[in-house]
Structure formats: structure tokens, C-alpha cells
Protein backbone atom coordinates (compact mmCIF):
# COMPACT_ATOMS: atom_id res chain seq x y z
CA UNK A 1 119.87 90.99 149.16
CA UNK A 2 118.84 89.05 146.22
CA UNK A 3 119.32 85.59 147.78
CA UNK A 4 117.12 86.84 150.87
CA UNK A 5 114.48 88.20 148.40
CA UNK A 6 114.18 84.91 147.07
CA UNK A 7 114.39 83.08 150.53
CA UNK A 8 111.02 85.63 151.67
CA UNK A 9 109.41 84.71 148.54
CA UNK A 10 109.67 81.09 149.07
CA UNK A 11 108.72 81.19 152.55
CA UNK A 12 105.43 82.76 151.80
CA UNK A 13 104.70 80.55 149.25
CA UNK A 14 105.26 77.56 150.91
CA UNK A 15 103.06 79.34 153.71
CA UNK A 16 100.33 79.14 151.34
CA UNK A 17 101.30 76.28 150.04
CA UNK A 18 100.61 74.71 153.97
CA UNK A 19 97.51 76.61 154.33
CA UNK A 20 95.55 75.36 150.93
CA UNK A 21 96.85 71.92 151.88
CA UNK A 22 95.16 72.19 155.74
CA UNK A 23 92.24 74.06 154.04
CA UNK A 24 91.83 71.15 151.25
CA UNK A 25 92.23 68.26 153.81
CA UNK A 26 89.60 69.91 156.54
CA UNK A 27 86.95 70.69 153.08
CA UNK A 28 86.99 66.94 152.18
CA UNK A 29 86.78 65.99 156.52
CA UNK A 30 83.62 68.07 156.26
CA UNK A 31 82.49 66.53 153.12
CA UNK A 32 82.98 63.33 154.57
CA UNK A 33 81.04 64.12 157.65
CA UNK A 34 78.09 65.60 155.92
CA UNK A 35 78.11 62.63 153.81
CA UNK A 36 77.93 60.09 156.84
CA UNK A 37 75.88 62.24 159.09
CA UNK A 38 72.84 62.44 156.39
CA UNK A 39 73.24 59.36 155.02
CA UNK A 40 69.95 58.10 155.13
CA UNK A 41 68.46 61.57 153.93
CA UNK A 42 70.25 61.85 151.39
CA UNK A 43 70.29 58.00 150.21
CA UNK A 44 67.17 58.90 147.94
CA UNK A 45 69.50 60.84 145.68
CA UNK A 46 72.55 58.36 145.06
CA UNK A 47 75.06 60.94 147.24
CA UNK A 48 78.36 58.15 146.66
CA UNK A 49 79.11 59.69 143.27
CA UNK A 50 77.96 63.12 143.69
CA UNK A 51 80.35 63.00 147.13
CA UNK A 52 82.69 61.30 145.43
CA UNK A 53 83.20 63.70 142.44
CA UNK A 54 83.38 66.56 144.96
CA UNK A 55 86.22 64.99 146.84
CA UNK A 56 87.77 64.42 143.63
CA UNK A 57 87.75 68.23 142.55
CA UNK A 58 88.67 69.29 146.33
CA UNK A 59 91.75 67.33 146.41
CA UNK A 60 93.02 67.77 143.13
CA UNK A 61 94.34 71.56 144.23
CA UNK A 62 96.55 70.63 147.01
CA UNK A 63 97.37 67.07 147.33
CA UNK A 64 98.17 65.73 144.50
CA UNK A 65 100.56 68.79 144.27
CA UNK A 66 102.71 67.74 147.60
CA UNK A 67 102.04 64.19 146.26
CA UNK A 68 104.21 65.01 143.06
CA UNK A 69 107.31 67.28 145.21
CA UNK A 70 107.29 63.89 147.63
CA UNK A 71 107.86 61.77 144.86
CA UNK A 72 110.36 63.96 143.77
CA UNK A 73 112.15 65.04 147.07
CA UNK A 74 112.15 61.36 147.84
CA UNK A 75 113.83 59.78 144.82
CA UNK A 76 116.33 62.38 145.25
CA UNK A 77 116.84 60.76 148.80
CA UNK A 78 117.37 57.43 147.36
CA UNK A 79 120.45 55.47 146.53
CA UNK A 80 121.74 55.86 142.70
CA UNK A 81 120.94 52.35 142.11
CA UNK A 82 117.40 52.76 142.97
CA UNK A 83 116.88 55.88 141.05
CA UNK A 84 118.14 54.42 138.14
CA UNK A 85 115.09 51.47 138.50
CA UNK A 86 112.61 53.86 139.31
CA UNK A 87 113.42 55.87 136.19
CA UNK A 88 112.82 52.73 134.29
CA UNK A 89 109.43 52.75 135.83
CA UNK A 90 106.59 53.33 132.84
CA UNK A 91 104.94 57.10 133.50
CA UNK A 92 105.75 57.33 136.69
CA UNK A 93 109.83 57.22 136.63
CA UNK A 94 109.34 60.05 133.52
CA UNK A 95 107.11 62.09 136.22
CA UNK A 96 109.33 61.94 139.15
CA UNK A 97 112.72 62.65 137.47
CA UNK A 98 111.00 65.43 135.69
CA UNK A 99 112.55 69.14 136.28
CA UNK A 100 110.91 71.75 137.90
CA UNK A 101 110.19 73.38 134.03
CA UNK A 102 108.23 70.04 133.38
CA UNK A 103 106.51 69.97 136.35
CA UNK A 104 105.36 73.28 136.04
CA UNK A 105 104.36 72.36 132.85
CA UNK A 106 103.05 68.82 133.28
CA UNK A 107 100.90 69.67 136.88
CA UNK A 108 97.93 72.25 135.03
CA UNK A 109 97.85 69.89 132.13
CA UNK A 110 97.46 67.03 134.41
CA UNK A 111 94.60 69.04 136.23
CA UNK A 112 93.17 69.79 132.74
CA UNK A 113 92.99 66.01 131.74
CA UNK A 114 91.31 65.45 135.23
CA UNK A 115 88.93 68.20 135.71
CA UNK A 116 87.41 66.80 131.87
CA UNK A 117 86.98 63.49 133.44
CA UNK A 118 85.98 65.12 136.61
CA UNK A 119 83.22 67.10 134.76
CA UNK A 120 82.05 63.21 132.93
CA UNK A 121 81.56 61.99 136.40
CA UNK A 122 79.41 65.22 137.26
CA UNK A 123 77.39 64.37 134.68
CA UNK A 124 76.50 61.01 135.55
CA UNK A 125 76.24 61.63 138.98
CA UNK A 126 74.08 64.77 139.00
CA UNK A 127 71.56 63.71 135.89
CA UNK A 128 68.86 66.06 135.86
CA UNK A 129 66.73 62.94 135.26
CA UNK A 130 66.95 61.80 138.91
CA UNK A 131 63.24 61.63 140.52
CA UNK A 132 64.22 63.85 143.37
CA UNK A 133 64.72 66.57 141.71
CA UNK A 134 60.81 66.54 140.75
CA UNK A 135 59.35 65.50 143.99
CA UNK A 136 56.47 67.31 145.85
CA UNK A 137 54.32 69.83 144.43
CA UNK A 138 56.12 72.70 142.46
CA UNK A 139 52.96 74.99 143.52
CA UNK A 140 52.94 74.65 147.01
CA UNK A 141 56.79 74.42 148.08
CA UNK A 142 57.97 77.90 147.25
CA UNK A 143 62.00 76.80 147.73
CA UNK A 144 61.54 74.95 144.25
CA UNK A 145 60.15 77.84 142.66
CA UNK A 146 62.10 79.30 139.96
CA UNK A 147 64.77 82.36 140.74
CA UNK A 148 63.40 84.46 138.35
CA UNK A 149 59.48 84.21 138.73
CA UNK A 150 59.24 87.35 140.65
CA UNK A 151 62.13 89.29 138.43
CA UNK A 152 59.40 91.30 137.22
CA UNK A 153 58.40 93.30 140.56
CA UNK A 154 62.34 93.57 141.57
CA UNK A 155 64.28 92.67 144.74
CA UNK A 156 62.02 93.13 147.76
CA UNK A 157 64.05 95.35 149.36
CA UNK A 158 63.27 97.83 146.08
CA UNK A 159 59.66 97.89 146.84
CA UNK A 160 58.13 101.18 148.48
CA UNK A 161 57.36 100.44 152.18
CA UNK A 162 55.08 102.47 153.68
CA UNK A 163 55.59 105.59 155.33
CA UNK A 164 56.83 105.87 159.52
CA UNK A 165 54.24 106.72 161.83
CA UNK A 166 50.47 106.34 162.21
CA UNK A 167 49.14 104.96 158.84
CA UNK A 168 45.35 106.01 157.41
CA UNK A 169 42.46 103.80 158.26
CA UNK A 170 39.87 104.16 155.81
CA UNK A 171 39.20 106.77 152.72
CA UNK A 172 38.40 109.37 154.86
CA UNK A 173 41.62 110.57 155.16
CA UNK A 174 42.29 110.45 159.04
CA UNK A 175 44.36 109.04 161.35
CA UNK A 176 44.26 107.38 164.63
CA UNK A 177 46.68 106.29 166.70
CA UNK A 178 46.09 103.55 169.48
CA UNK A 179 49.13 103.88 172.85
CA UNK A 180 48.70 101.58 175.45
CA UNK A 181 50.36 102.11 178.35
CA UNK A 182 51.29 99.09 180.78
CA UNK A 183 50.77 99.56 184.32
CA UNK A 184 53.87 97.90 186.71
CA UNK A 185 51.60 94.82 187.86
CA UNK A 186 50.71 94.02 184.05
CA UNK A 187 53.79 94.26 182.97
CA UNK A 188 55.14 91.53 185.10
């Protein structure tokens, strides 16, 4: 009952495991294809590094995961003698012949160590000093307005709309309300 348990719970997690790795792989295919579709819009802004770091961030979730567990389940696969010469292998013979402790272990500090050279690379490649970001005329192009400028007056779906029905046309208080009717041949 125990041993089944287990089985389940390894199932499902290499279920997910399967699904972030498809999800990851299709994410940087779409990437990619954004990237060489609007190439020459987006050549103003220097898109290799900003595409680039994306990628980076993308694939460091799922692949380099089942990159590590290959390693692993293959030098397991491997003859004794060529184990032993792998293991002698600088940084790389320590990482595949770690246990699954170290791995554990080693894999989110790994992604640590990355993500802070990650976030260096997002910062060079996204400067806030790049001319595109101050193109055009802030006044006139209202999707480069600030967020907040109309925080003031609240979300428009706050603001009171006016009452259903016929609505008063002048000071005078009254009403009028205009029905046309449509005969068959203008409606046609």
C-alpha cells in the first residue's frame, strides 16, 4: 500500500514533470517565432539580447532539470571503467555522480547563481536609456501615457453613467423621445 502510494506519487510528478518540459520547449518555439517574424520591427530596439535573456529564464525551469537526471541516468548506464573517468572530470564528474540529496540541493542553488546573472543580462539588454523608449510625442500617443495619470477620477467603470431611458434636453426639464419606425422596403 505504501510502495503503490509512492509509485502514484511519482507518476504524477513525472506527469508534471513532462508537461512543464512540453510547456517550456513550445514558450521558447513561440519566442523564437515572434522574434523572427518581427524582426525588422523590432530591430530598432536591439531584440537579440532582450530575446536572448528571455530564452535563458524560460529554459532554466525545465531543461536544464532533465539535462542533469540524463547525465545522471546515463553514467549509471555506462561501463565501470568509464564512470570512473568521467568522475575524474573537473565540475562536471562531481555533478553527475552527485546523490539525489545533492542534487536537490545543488539544482535551486544553481538556478540562484543563474537567475543573478540572468537579471545582469536584463539589465544590459533592457537599459532604460535606449531611444525607443522615448520616441514620438508623449502628448499625443495616449498608450505611453503613464498608468496612474487618471488614478485620481478612478477606474472608468466606477464613474456614474447616466440613467436608462430618454435623457433631458435642455434646462427646462423635459423630455423627448425620437422612435423611428422602418418600413419593410427601407429596411432592406
Amino acid at each position: 500500500s505504501m510502495e503503490s502510494g509512492q509509485n502514484a506519487t511519482d507518476s504524477i510528478l513525472l506527469g508534471f514533470q513532462v508537461a512543464g518540459f512540453i510547456a517550456s520547449g513550445v514558450a521558447i518555439y513561440n519566442v523564437f517565432i515572434v522574434e523572427r517574424c518581427f524582426h525588422h520591427h523590432l530591430e530598432p530596439s536591439s531584440p537579440l539580447l532582450k530575446f536572448l535573456s528571455v530564452k535563458i529564464l524560460v529554459s532554466l525551469s525545465f531543461f536544464q532539470r532533465g539535462i542533469l537526471v540524463i547525465l545522471q541516468e546515463g553514467n549509471k548506464m555506462m561501463p565501470q571503467m568509464a564512470q570512473k573517468i568521467v568522475g575524474y572530470l573537473p565540475f562536471l564528474g562531481q555533478i553527475i555522480n552527485m546523490t539525489e540529496v545533492q542534487i536537490h540541493l545543488f539544482y535551486p542553488a544553481l538556478i540562484l547563481y543563474e537567475c543573478f546573472f540572468t537579471t545582469l543580462l536584463h539589465f544590459w539588454a533592457w537599459s532604460a536609456e535606449e531611444d525607443w523608449y522615448s520616441d514620438g510625442n508623449l502628448d499625443i500617443d495616449p498608450e505611453r501615457q503613464p498608468l496612474l495619470k487618471d488614478a485620481a477620477a478612478g477606474p472608468s467603470y466606477l464613474m456614474a453613467a447616466p440613467p436608462p431611458g430618454p435623457q433631458p434636453e435642455g434646462d427646462n426639464g423635459t423630455t423627448t423621445t425620437t422612435t423611428t419606425t422602418l418600413r419593410p422596403a427601407e429596411a432592406a
